[in-house]
N, C-alpha and C. Protein backbone atom coordinates (compact mmCIF):
# COMPACT_ATOMS: atom_id res chain seq x y z
N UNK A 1 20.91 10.52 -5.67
CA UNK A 1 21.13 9.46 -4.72
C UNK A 1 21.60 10.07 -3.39
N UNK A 2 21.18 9.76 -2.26
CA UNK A 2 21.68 9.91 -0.94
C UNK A 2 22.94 9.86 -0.48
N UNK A 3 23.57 10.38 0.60
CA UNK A 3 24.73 9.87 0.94
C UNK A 3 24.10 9.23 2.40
N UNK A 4 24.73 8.26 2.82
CA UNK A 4 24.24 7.74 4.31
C UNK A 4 25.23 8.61 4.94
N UNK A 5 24.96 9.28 5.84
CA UNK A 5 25.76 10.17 6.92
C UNK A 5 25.85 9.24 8.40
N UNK A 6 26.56 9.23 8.65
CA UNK A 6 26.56 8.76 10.43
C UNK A 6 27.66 9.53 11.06
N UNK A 7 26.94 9.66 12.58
CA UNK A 7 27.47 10.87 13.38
C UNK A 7 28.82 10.74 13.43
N UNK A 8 29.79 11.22 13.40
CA UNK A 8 31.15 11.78 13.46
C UNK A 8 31.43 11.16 14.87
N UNK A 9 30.86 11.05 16.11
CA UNK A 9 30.88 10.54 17.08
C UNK A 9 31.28 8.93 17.20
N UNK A 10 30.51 8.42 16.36
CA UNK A 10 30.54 7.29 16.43
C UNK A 10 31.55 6.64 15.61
N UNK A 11 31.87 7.14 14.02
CA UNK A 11 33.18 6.59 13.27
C UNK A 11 33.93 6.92 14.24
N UNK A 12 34.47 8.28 14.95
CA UNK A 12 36.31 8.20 15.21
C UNK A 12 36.10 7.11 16.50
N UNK A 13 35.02 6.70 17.33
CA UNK A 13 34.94 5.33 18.51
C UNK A 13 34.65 4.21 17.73
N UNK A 14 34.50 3.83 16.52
CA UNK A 14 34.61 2.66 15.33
C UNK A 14 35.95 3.01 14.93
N UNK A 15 36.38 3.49 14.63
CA UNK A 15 37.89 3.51 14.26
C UNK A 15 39.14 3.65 15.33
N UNK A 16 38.50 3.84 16.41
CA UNK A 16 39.65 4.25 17.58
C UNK A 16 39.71 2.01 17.99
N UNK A 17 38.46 1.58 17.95
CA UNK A 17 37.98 0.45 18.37
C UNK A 17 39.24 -0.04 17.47
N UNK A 18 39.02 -0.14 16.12
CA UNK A 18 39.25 -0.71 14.84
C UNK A 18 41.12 -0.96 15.24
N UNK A 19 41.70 0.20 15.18
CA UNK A 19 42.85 0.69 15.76
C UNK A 19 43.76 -0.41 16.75
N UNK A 20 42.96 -0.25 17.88
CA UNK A 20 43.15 -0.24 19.12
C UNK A 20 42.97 -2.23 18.94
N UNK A 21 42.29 -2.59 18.71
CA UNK A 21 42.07 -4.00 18.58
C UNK A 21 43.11 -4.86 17.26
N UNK A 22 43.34 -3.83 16.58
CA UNK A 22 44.53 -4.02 15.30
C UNK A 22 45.83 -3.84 16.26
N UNK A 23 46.20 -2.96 17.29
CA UNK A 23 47.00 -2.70 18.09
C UNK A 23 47.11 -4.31 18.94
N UNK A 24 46.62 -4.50 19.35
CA UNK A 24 46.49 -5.50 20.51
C UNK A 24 47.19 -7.12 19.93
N UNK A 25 46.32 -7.10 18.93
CA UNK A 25 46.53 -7.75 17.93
C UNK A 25 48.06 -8.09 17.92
N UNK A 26 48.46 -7.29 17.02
CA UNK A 26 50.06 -7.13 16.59
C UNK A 26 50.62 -7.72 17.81
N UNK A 27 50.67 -7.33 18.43
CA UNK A 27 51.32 -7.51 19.94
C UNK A 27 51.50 -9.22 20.14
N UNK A 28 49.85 -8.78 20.36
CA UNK A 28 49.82 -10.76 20.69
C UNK A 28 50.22 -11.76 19.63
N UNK A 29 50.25 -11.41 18.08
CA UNK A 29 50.82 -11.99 17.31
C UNK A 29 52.27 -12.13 17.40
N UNK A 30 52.87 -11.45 17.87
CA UNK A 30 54.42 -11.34 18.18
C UNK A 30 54.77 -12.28 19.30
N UNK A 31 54.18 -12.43 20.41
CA UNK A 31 54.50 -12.89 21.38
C UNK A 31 54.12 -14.04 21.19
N UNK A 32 53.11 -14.77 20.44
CA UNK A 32 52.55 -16.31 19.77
C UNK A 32 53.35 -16.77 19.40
N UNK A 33 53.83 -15.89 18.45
CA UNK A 33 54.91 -16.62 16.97
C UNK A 33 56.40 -16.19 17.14
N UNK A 34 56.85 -15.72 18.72
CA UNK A 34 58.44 -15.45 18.37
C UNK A 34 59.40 -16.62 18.64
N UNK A 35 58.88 -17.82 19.55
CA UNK A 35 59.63 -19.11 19.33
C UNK A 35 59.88 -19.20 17.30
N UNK A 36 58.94 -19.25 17.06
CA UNK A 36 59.11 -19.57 15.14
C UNK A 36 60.24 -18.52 14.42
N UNK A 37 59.32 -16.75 14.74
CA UNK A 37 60.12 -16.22 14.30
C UNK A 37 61.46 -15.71 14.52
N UNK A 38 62.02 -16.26 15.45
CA UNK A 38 63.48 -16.42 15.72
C UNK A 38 64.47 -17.50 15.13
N UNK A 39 63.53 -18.61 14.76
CA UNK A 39 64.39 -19.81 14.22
C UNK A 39 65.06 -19.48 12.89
N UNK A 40 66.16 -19.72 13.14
CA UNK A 40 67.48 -19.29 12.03
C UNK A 40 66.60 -20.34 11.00
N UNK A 41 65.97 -21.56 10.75
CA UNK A 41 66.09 -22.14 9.22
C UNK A 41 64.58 -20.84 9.37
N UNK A 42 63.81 -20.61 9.09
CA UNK A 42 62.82 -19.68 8.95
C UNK A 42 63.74 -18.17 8.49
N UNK A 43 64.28 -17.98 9.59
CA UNK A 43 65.49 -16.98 9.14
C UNK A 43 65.58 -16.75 7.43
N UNK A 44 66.18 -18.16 7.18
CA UNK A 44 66.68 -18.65 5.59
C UNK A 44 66.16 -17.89 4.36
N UNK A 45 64.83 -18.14 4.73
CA UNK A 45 63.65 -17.59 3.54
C UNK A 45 63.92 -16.00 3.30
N UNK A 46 64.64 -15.33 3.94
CA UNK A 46 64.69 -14.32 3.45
C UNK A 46 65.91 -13.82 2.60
N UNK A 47 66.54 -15.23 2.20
CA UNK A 47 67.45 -14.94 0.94
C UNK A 47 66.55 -15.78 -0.36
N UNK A 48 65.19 -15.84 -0.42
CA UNK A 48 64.85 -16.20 -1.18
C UNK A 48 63.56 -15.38 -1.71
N UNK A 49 63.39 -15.10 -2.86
CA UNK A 49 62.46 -14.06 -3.46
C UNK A 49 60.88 -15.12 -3.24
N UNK A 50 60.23 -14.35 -3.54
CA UNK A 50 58.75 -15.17 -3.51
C UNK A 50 58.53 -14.32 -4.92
N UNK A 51 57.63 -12.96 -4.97
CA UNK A 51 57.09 -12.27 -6.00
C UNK A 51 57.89 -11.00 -6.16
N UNK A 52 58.60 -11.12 -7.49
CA UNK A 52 59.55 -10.35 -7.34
C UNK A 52 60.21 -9.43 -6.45
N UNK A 53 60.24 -8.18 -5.63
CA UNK A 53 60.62 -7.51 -4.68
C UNK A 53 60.53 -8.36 -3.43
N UNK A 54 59.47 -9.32 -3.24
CA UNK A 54 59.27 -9.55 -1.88
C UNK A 54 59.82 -10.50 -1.55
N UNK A 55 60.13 -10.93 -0.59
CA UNK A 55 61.18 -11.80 -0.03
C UNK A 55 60.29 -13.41 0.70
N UNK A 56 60.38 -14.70 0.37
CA UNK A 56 59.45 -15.32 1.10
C UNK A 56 59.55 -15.12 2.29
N UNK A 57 60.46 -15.21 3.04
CA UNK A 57 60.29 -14.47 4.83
C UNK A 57 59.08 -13.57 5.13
N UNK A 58 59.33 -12.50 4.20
CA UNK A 58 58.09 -11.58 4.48
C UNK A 58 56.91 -11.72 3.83
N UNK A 59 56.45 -12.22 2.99
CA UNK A 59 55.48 -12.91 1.99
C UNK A 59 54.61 -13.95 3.57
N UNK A 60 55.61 -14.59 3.72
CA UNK A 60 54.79 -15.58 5.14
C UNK A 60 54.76 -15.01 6.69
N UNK A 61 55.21 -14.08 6.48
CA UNK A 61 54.81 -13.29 8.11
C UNK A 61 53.64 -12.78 7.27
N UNK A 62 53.68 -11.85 6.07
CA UNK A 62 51.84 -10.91 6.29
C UNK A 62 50.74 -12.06 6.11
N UNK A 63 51.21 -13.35 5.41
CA UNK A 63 50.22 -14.39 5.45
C UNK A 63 49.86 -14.43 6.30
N UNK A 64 50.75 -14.75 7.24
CA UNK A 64 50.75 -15.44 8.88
C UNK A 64 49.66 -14.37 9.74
N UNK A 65 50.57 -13.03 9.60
CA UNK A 65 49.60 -12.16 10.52
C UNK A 65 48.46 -11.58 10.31
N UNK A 66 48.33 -11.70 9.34
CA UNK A 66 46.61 -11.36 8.99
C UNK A 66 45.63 -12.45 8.18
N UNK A 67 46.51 -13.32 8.28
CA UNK A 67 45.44 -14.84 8.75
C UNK A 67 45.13 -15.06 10.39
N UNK A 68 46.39 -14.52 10.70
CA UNK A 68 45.71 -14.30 12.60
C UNK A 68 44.68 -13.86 12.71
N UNK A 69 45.02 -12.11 12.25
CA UNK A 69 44.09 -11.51 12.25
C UNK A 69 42.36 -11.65 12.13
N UNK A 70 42.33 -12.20 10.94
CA UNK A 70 40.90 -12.47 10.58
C UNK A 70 40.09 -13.46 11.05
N UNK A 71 41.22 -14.84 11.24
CA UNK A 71 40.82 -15.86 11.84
C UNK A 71 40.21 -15.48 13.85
N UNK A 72 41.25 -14.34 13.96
CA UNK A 72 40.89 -13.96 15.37
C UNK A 72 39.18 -13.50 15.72
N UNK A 73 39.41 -12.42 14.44
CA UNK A 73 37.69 -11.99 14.18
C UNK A 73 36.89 -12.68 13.97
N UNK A 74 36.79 -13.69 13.38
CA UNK A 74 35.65 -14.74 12.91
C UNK A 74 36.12 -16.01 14.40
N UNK A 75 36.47 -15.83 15.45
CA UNK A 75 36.23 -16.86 16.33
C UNK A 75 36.82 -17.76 16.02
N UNK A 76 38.12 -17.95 14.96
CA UNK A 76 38.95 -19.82 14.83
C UNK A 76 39.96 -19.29 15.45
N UNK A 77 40.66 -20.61 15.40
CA UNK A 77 41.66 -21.49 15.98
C UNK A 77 42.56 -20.57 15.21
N UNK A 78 43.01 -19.07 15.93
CA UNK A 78 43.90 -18.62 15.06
C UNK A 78 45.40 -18.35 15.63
N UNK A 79 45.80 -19.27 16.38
CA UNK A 79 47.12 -19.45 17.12
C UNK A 79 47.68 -20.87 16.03
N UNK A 80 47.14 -21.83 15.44
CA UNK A 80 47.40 -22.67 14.32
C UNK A 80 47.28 -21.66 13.13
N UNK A 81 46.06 -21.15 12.60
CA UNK A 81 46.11 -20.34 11.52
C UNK A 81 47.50 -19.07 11.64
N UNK A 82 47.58 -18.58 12.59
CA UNK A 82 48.85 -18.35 12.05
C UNK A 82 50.73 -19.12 12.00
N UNK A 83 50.64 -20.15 12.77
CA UNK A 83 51.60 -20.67 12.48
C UNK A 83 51.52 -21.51 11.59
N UNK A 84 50.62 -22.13 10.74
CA UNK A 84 50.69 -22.61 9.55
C UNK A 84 50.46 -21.34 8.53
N UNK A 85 50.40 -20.35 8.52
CA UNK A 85 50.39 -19.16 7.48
C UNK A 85 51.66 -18.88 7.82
N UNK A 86 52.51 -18.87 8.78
CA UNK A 86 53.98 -18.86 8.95
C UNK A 86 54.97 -20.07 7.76
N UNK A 87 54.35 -21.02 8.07
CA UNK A 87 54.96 -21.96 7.47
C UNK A 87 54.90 -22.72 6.12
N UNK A 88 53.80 -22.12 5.37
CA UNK A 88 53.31 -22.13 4.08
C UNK A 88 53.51 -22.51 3.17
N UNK A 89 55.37 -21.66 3.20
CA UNK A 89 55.89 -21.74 1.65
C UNK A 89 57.48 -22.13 2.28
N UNK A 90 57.88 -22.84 3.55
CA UNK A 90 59.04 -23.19 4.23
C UNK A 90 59.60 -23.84 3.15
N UNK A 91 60.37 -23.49 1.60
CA UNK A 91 61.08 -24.25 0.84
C UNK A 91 62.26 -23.58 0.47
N UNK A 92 63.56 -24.20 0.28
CA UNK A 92 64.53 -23.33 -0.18
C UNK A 92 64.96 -24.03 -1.34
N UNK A 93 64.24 -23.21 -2.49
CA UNK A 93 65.19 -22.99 -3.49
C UNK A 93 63.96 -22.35 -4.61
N UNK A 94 64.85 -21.74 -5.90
CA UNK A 94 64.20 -20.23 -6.12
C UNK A 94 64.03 -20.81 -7.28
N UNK A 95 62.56 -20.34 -7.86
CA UNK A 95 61.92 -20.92 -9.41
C UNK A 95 62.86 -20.50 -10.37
N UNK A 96 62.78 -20.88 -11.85
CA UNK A 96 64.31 -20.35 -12.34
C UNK A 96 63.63 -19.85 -13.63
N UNK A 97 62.51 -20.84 -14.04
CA UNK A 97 61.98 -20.43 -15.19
C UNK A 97 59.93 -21.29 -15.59
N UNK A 98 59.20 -20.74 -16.66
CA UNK A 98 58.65 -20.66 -16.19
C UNK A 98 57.38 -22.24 -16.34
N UNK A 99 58.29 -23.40 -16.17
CA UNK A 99 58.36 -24.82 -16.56
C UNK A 99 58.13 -24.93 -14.72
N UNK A 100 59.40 -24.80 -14.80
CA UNK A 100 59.56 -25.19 -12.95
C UNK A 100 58.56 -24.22 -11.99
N UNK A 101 58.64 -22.88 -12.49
CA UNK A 101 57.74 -22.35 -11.41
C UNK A 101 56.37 -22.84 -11.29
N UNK A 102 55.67 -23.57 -12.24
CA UNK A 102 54.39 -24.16 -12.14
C UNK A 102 54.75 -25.32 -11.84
N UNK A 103 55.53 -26.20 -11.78
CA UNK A 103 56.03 -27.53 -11.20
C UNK A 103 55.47 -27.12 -9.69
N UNK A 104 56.53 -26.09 -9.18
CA UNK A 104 56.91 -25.58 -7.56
C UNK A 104 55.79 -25.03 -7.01
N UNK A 105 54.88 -24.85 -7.58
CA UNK A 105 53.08 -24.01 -7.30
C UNK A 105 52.38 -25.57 -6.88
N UNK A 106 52.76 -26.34 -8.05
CA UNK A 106 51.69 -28.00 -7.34
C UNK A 106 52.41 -28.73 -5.89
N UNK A 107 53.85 -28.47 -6.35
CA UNK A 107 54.47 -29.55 -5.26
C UNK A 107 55.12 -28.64 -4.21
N UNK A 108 55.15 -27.49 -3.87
CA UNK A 108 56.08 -27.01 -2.67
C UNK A 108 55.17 -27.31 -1.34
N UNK A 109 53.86 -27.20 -1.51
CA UNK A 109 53.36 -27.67 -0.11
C UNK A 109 53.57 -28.98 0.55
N UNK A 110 53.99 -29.43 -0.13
CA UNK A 110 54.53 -31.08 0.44
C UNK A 110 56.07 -30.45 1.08
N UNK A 111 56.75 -30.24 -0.10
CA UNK A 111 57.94 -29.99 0.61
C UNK A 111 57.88 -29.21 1.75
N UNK A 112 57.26 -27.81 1.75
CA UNK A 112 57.37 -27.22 3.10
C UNK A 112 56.63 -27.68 4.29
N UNK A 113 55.76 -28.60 3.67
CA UNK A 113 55.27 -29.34 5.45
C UNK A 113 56.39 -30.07 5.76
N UNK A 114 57.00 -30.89 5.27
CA UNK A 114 58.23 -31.92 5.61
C UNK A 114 59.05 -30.87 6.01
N UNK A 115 60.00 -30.01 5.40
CA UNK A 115 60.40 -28.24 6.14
C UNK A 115 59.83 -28.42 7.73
N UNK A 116 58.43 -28.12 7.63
CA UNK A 116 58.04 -27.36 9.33
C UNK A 116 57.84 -28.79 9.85
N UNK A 117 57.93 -29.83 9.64
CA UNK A 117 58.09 -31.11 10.91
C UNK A 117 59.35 -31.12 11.15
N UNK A 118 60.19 -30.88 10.66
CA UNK A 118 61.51 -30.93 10.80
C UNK A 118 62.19 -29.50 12.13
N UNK A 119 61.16 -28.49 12.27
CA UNK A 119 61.19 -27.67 12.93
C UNK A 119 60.78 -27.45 14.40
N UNK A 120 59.56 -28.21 14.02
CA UNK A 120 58.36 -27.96 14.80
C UNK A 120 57.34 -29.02 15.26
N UNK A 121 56.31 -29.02 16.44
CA UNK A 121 55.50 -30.09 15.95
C UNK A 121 54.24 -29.13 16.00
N UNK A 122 53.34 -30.26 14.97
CA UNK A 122 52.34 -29.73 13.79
C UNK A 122 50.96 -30.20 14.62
N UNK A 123 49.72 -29.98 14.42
CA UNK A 123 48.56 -30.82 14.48
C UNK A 123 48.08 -30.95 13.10
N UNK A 124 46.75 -31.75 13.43
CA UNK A 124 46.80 -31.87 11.85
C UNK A 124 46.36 -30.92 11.25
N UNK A 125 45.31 -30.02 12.02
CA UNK A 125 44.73 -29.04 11.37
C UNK A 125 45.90 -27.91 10.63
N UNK A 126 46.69 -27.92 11.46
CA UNK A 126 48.26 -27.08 10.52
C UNK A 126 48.60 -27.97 9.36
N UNK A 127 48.57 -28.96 9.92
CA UNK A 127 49.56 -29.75 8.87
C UNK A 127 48.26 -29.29 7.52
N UNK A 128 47.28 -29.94 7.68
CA UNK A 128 46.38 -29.74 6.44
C UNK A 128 46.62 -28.21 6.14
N UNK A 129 46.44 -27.20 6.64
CA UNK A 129 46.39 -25.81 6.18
C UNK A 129 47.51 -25.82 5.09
N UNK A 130 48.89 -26.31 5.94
CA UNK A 130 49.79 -26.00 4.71
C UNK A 130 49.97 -26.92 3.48
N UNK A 131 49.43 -28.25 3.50
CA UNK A 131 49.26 -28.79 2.40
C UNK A 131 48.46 -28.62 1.59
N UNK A 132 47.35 -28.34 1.85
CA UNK A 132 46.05 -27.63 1.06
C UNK A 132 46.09 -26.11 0.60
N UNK A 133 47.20 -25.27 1.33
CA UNK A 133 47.29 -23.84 0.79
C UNK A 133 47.05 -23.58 -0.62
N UNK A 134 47.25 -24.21 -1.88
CA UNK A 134 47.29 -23.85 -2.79
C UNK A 134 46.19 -24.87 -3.30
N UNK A 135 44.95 -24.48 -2.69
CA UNK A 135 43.67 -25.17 -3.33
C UNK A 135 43.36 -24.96 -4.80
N UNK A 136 43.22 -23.60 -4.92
CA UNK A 136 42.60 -23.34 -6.16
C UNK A 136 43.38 -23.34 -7.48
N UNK A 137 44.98 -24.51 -7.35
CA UNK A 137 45.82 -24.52 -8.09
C UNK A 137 45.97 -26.60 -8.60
N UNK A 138 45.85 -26.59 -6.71
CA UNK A 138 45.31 -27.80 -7.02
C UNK A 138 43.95 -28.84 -6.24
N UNK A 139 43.39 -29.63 -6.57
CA UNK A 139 42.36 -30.33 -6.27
C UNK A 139 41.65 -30.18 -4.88
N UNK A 140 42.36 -30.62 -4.46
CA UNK A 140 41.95 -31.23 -2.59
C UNK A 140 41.43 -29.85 -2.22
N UNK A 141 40.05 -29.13 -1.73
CA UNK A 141 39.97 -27.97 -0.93
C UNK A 141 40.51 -28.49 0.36
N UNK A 142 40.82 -27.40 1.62
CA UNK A 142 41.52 -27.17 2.95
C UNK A 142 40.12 -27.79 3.50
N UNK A 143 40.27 -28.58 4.84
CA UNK A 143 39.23 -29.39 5.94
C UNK A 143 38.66 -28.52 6.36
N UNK A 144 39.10 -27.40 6.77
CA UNK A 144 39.16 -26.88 7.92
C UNK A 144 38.96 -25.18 7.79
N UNK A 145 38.11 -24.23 8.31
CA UNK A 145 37.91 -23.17 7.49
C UNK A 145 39.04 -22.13 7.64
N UNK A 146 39.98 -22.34 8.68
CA UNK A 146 41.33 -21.73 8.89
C UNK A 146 42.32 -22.12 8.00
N UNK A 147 42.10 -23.22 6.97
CA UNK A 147 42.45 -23.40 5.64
C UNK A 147 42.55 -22.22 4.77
N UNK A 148 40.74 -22.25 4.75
CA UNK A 148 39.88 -21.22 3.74
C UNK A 148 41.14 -19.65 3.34
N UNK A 149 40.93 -19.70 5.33
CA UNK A 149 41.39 -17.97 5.57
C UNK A 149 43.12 -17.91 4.95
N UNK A 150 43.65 -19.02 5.34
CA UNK A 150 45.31 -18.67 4.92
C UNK A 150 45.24 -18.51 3.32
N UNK A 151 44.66 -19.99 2.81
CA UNK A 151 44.52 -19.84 1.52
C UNK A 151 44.30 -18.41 0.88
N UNK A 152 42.85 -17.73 0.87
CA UNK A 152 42.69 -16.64 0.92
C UNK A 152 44.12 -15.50 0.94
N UNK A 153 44.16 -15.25 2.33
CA UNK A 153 45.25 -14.42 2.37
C UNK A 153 46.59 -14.53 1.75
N UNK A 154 47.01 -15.88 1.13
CA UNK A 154 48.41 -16.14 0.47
C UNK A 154 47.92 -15.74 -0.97
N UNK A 155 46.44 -15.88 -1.27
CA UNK A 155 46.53 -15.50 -2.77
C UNK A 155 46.48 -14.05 -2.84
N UNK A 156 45.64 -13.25 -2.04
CA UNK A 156 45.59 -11.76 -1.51
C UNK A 156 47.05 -11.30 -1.62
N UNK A 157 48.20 -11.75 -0.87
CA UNK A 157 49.35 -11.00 -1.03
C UNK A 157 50.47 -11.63 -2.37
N UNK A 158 49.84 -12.46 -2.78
CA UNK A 158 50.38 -13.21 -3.63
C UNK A 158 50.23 -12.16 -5.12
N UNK A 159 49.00 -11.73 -5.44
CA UNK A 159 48.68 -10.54 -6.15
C UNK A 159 49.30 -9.27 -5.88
N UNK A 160 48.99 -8.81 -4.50
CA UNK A 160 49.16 -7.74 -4.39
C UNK A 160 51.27 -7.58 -4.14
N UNK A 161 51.79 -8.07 -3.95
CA UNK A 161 53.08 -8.52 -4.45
C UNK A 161 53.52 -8.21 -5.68
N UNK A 162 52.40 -8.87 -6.53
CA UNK A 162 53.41 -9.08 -7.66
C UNK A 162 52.99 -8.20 -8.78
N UNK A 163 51.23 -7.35 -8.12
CA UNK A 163 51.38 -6.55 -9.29
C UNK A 163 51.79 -5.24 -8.95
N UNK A 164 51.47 -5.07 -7.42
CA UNK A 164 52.71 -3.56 -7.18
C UNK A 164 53.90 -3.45 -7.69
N UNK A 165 54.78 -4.65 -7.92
CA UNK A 165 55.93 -4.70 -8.40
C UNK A 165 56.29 -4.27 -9.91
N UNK A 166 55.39 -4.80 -10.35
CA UNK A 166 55.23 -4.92 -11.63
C UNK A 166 54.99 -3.60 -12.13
N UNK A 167 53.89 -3.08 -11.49
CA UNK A 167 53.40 -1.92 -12.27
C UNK A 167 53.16 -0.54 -11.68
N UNK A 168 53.85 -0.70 -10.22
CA UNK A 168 54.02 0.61 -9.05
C UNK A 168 55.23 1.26 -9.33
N UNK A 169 55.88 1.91 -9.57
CA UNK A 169 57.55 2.18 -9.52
C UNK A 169 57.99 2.38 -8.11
N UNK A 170 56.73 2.95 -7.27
CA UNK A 170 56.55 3.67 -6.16
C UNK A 170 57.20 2.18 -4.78
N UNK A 171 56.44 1.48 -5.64
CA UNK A 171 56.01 0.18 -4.88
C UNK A 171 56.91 0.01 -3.18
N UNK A 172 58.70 -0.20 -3.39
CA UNK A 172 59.18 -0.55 -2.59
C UNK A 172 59.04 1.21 -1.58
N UNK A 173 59.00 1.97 -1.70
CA UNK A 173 59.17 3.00 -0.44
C UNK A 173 57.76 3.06 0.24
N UNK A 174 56.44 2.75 -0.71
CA UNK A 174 55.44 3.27 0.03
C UNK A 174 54.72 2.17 0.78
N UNK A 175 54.09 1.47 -0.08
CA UNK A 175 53.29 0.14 0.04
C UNK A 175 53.88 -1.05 0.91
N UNK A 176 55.19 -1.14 0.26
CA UNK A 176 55.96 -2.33 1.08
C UNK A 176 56.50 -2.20 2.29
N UNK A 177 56.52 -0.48 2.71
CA UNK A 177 57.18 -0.75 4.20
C UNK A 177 55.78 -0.56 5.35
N UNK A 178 54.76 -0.29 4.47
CA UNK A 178 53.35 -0.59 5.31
C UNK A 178 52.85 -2.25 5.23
N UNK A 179 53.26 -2.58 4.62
CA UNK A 179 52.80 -4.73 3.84
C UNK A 179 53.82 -5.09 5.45
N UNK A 180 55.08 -4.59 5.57
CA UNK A 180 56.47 -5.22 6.37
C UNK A 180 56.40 -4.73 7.82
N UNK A 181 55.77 -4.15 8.28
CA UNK A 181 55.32 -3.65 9.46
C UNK A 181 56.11 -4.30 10.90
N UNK A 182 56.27 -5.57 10.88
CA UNK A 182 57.02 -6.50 11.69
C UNK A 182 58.22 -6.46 12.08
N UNK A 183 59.29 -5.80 11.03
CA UNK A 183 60.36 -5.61 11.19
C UNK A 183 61.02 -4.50 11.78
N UNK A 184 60.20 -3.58 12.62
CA UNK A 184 60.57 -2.35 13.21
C UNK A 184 60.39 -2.92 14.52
C-alpha cells in the first residue's frame, strides 16, 4: 500500500494556519465570554464535580470553547453556541448515587436554563441549546444545528472526562492541564 506524501512545505503553512487561527480563536473566546466568566454564581460550579476529577466549571468552559470553536468553522452563530455551552449544566448540587444521577441527566437542563435567566438574558436559540443538550438521553432533538455542535461536544468531554479518570493514573498532570487551558 502507498503512503500519500505531501510536500513538507505545505503541512508546517497547514499547521502554522491551524495554530495561528486556534490562537486567535482563544483570544476572541475570552473577550466574548468574560462578562459570564467572571460572574461569581458561574464561579460556584467549581465546587462541584461533574466526572469525577473534573470540576463542572471546567467541564462547561471546554464545552463552551470548542463549541465556539467548531461552530466558528462551520459558519454558525457561535457567540450563542458558546454561551449556551457555557451554561449547560448551570446546577448546584452534586449526584449522590446512582438513582438520582439518572434522575439529574433527564431534568438538570430545565434547571440550569432557569440558573442562566436568572443571570443573563437568553435568545431562544440559547435557551433551546441548553434545554435540548442532552438529546440523545432524552427525546426532543436541538432546533438548531448549534444545538447539534454543543450537544456533541458535552458528550465528547463527557467521555473523555470520565474515562481518563477512570483508567489514566496519569490523567490529572498530563491530559487535564491541556483539556484546562483557560485558567493560565
Amino acid at each position: 500500500m502507498k503512503k500519500l506524501k505531501l510536500k513538507s512545505k505545505s503541512n508546517k503553512n497547514i499547521i502554522r494556519k491551524i495554530k495561528l487561527y486556534n490562537q486567535n480563536s482563544r483570544s476572541e473566546y475570552k473577550n466574548t465570554m468574560s462578562e459570564l466568566l467572571t460572574n461569581e454564581k458561574l464561579k460556584n460550579l467549581d465546587n462541584f464535580r461533574q466526572h469525577y476529577k473534573c470540576t463542572r466549571l471546567k467541564h462547561s468552559i471546554n464545552v463552551s470553547y470548542y463549541s465556539f470553536y467548531i461552530a466558528k468553522l462551520l459558519k454558525l452563530d457561535y457567540v450563542s453556541t458558546a454561551k449556551a455551552g457555557l451554561l449547560h449544566d448551570l446546577y448546584f448540587h452534586e449526584k449522590s448515587n446512582f438513582r438520582e444521577n439518572m434522575k439529574t441527566l433527564r431534568h438538570h437542563p430545565k434547571e440550569a436554563l432557569k440558573n442562566a435567566l436568572e443571570i443573563c438574558e437568553l435568545n431562544d436559540k440559547e435557551r433551546d441549546i441548553i434545554r435540548r443538550h442532552m438529546w440523545l438521553i432524552t427525546l426532543k432533538p436541538p432546533k438548531y444545528r448549534e444545538g447539534y455542535v454543543v450537544t456533541f461536544v458535552d458528550k465528547y468531554f463527557a467521555a473523555k472526562e470520565f474515562f481518563s479518570s477512570v483508567f489514566f493514573k496519569n490523567f490529572s498532570r498530563k491530559s487535564y492541564s491541556r483539556m484546562n487551558r483557560f485558567y493560565s
